[in-house]
N, C-alpha and C. Protein backbone atom coordinates (compact mmCIF):
# COMPACT_ATOMS: atom_id res chain seq x y z
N UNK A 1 -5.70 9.96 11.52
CA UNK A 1 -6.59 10.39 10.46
C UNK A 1 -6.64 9.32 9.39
N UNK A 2 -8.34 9.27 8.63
CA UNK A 2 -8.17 7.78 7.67
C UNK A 2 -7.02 8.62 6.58
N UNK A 3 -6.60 7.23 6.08
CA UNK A 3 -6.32 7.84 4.04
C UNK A 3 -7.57 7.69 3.28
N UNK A 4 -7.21 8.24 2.12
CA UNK A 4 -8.42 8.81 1.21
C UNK A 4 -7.62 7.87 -0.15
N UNK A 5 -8.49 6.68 -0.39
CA UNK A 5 -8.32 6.36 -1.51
C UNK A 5 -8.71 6.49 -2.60
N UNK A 6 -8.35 6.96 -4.25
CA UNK A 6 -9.32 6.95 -5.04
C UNK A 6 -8.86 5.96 -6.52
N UNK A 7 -9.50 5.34 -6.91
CA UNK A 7 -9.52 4.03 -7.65
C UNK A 7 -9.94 4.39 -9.05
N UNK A 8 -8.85 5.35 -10.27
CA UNK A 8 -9.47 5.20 -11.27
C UNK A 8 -9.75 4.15 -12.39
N UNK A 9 -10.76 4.52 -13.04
CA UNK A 9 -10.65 3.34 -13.82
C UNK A 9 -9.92 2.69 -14.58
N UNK A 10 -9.85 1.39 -14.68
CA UNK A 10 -8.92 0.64 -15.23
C UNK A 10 -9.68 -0.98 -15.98
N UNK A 11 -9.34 -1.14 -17.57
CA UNK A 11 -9.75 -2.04 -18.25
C UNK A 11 -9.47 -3.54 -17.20
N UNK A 12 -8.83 -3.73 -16.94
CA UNK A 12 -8.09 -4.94 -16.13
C UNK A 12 -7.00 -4.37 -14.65
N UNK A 13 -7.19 -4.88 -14.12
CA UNK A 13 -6.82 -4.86 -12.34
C UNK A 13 -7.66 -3.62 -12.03
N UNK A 14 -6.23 -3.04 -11.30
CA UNK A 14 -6.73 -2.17 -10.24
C UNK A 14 -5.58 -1.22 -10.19
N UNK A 15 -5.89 0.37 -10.27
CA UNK A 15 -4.80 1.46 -9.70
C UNK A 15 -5.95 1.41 -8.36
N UNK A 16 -4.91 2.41 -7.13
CA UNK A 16 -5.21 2.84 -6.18
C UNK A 16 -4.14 3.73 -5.69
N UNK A 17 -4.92 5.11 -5.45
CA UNK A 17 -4.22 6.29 -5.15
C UNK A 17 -4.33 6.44 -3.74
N UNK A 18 -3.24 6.59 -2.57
CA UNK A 18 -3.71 6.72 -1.38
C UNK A 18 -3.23 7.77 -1.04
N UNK A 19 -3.97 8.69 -0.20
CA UNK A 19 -2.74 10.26 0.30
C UNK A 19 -3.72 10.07 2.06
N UNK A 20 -2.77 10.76 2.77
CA UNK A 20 -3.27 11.13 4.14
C UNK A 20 -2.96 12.39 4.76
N UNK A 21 -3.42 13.47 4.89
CA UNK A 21 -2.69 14.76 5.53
C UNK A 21 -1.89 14.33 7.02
N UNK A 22 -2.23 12.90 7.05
CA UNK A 22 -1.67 12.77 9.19
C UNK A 22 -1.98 11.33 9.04
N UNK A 23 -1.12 10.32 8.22
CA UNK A 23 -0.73 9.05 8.45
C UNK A 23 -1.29 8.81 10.16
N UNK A 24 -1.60 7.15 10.12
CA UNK A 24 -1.53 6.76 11.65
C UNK A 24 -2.02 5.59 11.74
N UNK A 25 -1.52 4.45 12.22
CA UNK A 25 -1.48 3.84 12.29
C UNK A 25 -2.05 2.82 10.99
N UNK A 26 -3.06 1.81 10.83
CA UNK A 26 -2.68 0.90 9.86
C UNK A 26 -4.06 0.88 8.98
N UNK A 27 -3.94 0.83 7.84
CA UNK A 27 -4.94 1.31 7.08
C UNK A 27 -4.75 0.23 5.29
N UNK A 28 -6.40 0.22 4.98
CA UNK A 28 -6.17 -0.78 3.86
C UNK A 28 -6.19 0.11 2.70
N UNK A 29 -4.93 -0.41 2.04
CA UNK A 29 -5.27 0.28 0.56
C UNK A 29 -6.04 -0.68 -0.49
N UNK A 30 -5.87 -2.01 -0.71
CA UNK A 30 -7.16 -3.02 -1.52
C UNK A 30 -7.80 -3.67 -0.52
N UNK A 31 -8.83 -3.67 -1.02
CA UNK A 31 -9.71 -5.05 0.07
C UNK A 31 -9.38 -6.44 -0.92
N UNK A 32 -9.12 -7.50 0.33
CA UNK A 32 -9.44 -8.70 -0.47
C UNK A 32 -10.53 -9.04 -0.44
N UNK A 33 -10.61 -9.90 -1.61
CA UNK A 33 -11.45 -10.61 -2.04
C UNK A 33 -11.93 -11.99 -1.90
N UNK A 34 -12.57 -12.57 -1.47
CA UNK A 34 -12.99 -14.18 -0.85
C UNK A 34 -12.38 -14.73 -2.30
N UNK A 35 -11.79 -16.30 -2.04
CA UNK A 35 -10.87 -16.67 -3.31
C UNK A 35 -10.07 -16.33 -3.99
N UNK A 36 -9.59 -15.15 -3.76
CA UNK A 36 -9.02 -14.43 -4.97
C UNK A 36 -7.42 -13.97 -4.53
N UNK A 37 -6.33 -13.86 -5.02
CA UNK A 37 -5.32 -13.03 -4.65
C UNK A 37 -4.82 -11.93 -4.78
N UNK A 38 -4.35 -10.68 -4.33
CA UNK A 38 -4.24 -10.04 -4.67
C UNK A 38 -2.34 -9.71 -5.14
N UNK A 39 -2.75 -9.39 -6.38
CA UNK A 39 -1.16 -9.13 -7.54
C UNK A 39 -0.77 -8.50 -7.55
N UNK A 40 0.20 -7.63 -6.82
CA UNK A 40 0.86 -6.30 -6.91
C UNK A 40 1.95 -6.03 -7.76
N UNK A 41 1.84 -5.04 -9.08
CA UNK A 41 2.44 -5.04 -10.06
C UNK A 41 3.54 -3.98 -9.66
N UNK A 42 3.06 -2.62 -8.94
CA UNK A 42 4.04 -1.22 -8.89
C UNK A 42 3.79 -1.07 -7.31
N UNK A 43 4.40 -0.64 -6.74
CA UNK A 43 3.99 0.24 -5.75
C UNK A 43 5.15 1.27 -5.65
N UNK A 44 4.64 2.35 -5.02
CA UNK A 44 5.48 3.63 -4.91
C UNK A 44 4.72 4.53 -3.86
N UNK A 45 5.85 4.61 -2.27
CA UNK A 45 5.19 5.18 -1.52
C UNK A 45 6.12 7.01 -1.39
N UNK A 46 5.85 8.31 -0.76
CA UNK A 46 6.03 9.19 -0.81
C UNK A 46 5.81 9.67 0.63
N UNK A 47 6.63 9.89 1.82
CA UNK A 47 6.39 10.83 2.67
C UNK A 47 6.82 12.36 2.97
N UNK A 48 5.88 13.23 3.21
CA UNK A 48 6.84 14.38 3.56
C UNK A 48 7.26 14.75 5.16
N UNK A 49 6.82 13.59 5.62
CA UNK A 49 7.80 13.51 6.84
C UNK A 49 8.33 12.09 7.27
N UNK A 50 9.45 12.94 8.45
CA UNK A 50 9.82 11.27 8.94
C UNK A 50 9.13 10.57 9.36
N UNK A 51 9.17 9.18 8.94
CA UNK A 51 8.57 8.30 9.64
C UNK A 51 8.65 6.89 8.93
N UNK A 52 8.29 5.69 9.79
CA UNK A 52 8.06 4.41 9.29
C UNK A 52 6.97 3.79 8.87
N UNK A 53 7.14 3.30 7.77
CA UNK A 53 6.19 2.68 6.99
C UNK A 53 6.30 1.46 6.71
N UNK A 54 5.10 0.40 6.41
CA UNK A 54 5.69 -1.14 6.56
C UNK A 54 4.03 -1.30 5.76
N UNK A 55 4.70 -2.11 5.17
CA UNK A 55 3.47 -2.56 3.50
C UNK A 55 2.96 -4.34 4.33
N UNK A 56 1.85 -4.78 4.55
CA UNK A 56 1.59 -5.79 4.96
C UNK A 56 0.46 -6.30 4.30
N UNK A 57 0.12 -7.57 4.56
CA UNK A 57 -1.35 -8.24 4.47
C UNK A 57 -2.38 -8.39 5.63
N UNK A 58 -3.18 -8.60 5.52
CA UNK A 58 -4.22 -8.47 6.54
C UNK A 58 -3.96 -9.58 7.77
N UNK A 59 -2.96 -10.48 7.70
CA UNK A 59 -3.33 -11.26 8.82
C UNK A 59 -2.68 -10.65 10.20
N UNK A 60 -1.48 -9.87 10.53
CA UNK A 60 -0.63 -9.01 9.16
C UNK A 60 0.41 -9.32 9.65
N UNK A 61 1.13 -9.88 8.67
CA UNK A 61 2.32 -10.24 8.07
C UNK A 61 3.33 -9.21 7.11
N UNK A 62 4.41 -8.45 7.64
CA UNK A 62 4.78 -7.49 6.94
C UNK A 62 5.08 -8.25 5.70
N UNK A 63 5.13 -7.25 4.51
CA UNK A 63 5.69 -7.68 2.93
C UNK A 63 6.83 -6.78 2.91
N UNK A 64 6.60 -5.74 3.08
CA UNK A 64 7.81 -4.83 3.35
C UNK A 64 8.09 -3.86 4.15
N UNK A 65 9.34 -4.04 4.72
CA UNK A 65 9.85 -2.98 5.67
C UNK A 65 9.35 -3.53 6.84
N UNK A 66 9.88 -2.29 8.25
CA UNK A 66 9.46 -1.05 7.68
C UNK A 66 10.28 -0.51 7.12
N UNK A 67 9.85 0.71 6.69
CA UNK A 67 10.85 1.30 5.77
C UNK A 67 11.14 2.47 6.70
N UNK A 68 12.18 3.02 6.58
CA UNK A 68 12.24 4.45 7.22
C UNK A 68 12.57 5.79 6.41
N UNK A 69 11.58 6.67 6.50
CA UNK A 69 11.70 7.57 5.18
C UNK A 69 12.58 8.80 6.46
N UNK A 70 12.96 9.77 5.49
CA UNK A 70 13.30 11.49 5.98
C UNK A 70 12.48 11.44 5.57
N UNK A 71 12.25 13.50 5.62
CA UNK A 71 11.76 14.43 4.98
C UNK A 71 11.63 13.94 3.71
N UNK A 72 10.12 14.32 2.87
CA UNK A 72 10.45 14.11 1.39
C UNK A 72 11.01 13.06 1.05
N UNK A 73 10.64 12.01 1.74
CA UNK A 73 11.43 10.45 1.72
C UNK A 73 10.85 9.71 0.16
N UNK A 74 11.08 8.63 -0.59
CA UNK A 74 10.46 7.99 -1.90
C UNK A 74 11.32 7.01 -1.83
N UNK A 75 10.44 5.55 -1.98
CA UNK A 75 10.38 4.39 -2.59
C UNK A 75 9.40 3.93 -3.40
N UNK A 76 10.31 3.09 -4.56
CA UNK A 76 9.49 2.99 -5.95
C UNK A 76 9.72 1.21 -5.93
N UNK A 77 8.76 0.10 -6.53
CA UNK A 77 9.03 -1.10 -6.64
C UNK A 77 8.32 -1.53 -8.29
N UNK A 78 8.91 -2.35 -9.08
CA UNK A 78 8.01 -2.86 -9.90
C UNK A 78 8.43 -4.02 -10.14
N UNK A 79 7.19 -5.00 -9.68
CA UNK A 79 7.42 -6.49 -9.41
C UNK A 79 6.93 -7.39 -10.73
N UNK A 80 8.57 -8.19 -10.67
CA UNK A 80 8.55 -9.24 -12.05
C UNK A 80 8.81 -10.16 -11.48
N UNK A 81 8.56 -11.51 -11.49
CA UNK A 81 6.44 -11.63 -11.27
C UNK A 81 5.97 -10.95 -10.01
N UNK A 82 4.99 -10.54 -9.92
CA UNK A 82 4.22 -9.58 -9.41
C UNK A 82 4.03 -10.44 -7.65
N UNK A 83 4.23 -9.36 -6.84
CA UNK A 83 4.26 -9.72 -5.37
C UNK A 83 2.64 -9.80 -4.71
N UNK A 84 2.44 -11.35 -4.63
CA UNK A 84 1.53 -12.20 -4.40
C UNK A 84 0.90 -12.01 -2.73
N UNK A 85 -0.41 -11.52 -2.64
CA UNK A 85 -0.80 -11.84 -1.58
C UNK A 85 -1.42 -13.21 -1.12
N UNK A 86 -1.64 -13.61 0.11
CA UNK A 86 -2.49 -15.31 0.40
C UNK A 86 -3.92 -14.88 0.01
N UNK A 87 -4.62 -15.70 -0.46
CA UNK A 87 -6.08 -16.07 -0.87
C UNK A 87 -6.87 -15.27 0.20
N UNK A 88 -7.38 -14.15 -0.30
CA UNK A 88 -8.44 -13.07 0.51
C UNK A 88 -8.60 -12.11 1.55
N UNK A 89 -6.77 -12.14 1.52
CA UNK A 89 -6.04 -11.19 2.49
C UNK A 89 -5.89 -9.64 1.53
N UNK A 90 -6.35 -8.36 2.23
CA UNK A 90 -6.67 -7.28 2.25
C UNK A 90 -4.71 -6.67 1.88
N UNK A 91 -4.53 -5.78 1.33
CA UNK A 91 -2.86 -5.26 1.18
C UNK A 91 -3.33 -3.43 2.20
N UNK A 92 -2.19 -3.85 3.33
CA UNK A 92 -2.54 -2.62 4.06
C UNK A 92 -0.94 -1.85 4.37
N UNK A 93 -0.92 -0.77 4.77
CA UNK A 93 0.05 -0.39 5.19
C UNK A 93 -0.29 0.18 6.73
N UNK A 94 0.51 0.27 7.37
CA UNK A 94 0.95 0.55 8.74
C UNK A 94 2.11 1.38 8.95
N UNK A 95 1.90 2.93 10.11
CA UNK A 95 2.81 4.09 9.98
C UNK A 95 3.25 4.05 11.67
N UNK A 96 4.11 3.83 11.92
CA UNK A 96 4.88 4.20 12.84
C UNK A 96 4.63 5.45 14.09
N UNK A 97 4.14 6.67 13.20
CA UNK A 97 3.68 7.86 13.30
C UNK A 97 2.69 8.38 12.73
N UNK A 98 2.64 9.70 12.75
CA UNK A 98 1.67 10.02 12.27
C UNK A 98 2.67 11.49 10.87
N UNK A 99 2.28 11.08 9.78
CA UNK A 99 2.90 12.31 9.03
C UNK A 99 2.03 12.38 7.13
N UNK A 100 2.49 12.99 6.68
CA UNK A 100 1.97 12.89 5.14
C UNK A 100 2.45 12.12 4.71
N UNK A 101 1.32 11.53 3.80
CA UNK A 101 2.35 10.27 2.66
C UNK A 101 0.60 10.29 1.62
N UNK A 102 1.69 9.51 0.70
CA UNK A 102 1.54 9.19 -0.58
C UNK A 102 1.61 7.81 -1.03
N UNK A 103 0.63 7.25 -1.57
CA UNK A 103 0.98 5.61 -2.03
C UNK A 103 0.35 5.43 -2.89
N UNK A 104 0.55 4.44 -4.17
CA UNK A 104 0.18 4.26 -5.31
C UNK A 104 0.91 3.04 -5.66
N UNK A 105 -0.18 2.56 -5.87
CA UNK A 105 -0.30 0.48 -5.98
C UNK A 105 -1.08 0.27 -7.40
N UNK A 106 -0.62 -0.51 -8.33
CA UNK A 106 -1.02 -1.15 -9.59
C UNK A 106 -1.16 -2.36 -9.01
N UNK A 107 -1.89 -2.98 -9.75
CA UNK A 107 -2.25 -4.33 -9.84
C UNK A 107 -3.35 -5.49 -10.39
N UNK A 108 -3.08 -6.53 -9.80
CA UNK A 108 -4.81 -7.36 -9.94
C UNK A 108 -4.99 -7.93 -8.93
N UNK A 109 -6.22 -8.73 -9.31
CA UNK A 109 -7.16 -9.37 -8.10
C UNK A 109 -7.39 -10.25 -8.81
N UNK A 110 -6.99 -12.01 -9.20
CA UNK A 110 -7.26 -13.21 -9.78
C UNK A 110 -7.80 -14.21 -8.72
C-alpha cells in the first residue's frame, strides 16, 4: 500500500508527514531536486508493528539502518550539521514488510 504524505507549510525548507496503514516495500518521502541537495534536519520514524525499516537515497544507498522496530517501536534523530543527501537524489525509505508506520522529516532543499 502507497504512504500518504502531507507537506505543511513552512517559511523555509520542508516538513513532511508520512503514515501508511500497510508499509511495503520502498517509497519516497522528498523528491529531489535537479542541482539541489537535500538537508535533513529531524527525522523520527514510528511503527506499530514489527518490522524493518532502512532510510535511503534514491540511487539507493542506505543512510540508515535497517532498523528493526517491535511493536510500537520509535526512533528519533536530530542532525548537527544536518544529514546531506548527493545532488538530486530523492530521500526514501524501504520496509522489510508490510506494517503501520509513521515518519516525519524536517528539513531543506539548497
Amino acid at each position: 500500500m502507497a504512504i500518504a504524505i502531507t507537506t505543511p507549510g513552512v517559511k523555509h525548507g520542508f516538513i513532511a508527514n508520512a503514515t501508511s496503514a500497510n508499509i511495503s516495500g520502498t517509497e519516497t518521502l522528498v523528491a529531489g531536486v535537479s542541482g539541489k541537495r537535500i538537508k535533513v534536519a529531524h527525522l523520527s520514524i514510528q511503527s506499530d508493528d514489527a518490522i524493518g525499516i532502512t532510510i535511503l537515497d534514491s540511487t539507493p544507498t542506505a543512510l540508515i539502518g535497517e532498523l528493526q522496530f517491535a511493536a510500537l517501536g520509535f526512533h528519533q534523530w536530530y542532525f548537527n550539521p544536518y544529514m546531506e543527501l548527493p545532488v538530486g537524489l530523492s530521500l526514501q525509505c524501504d520496509a522489510d514488510g508490510a506494517g503501520v508506520v509513521w515518519i516525519f522529516v524536517q528539513g531543506f532543499i539548497e
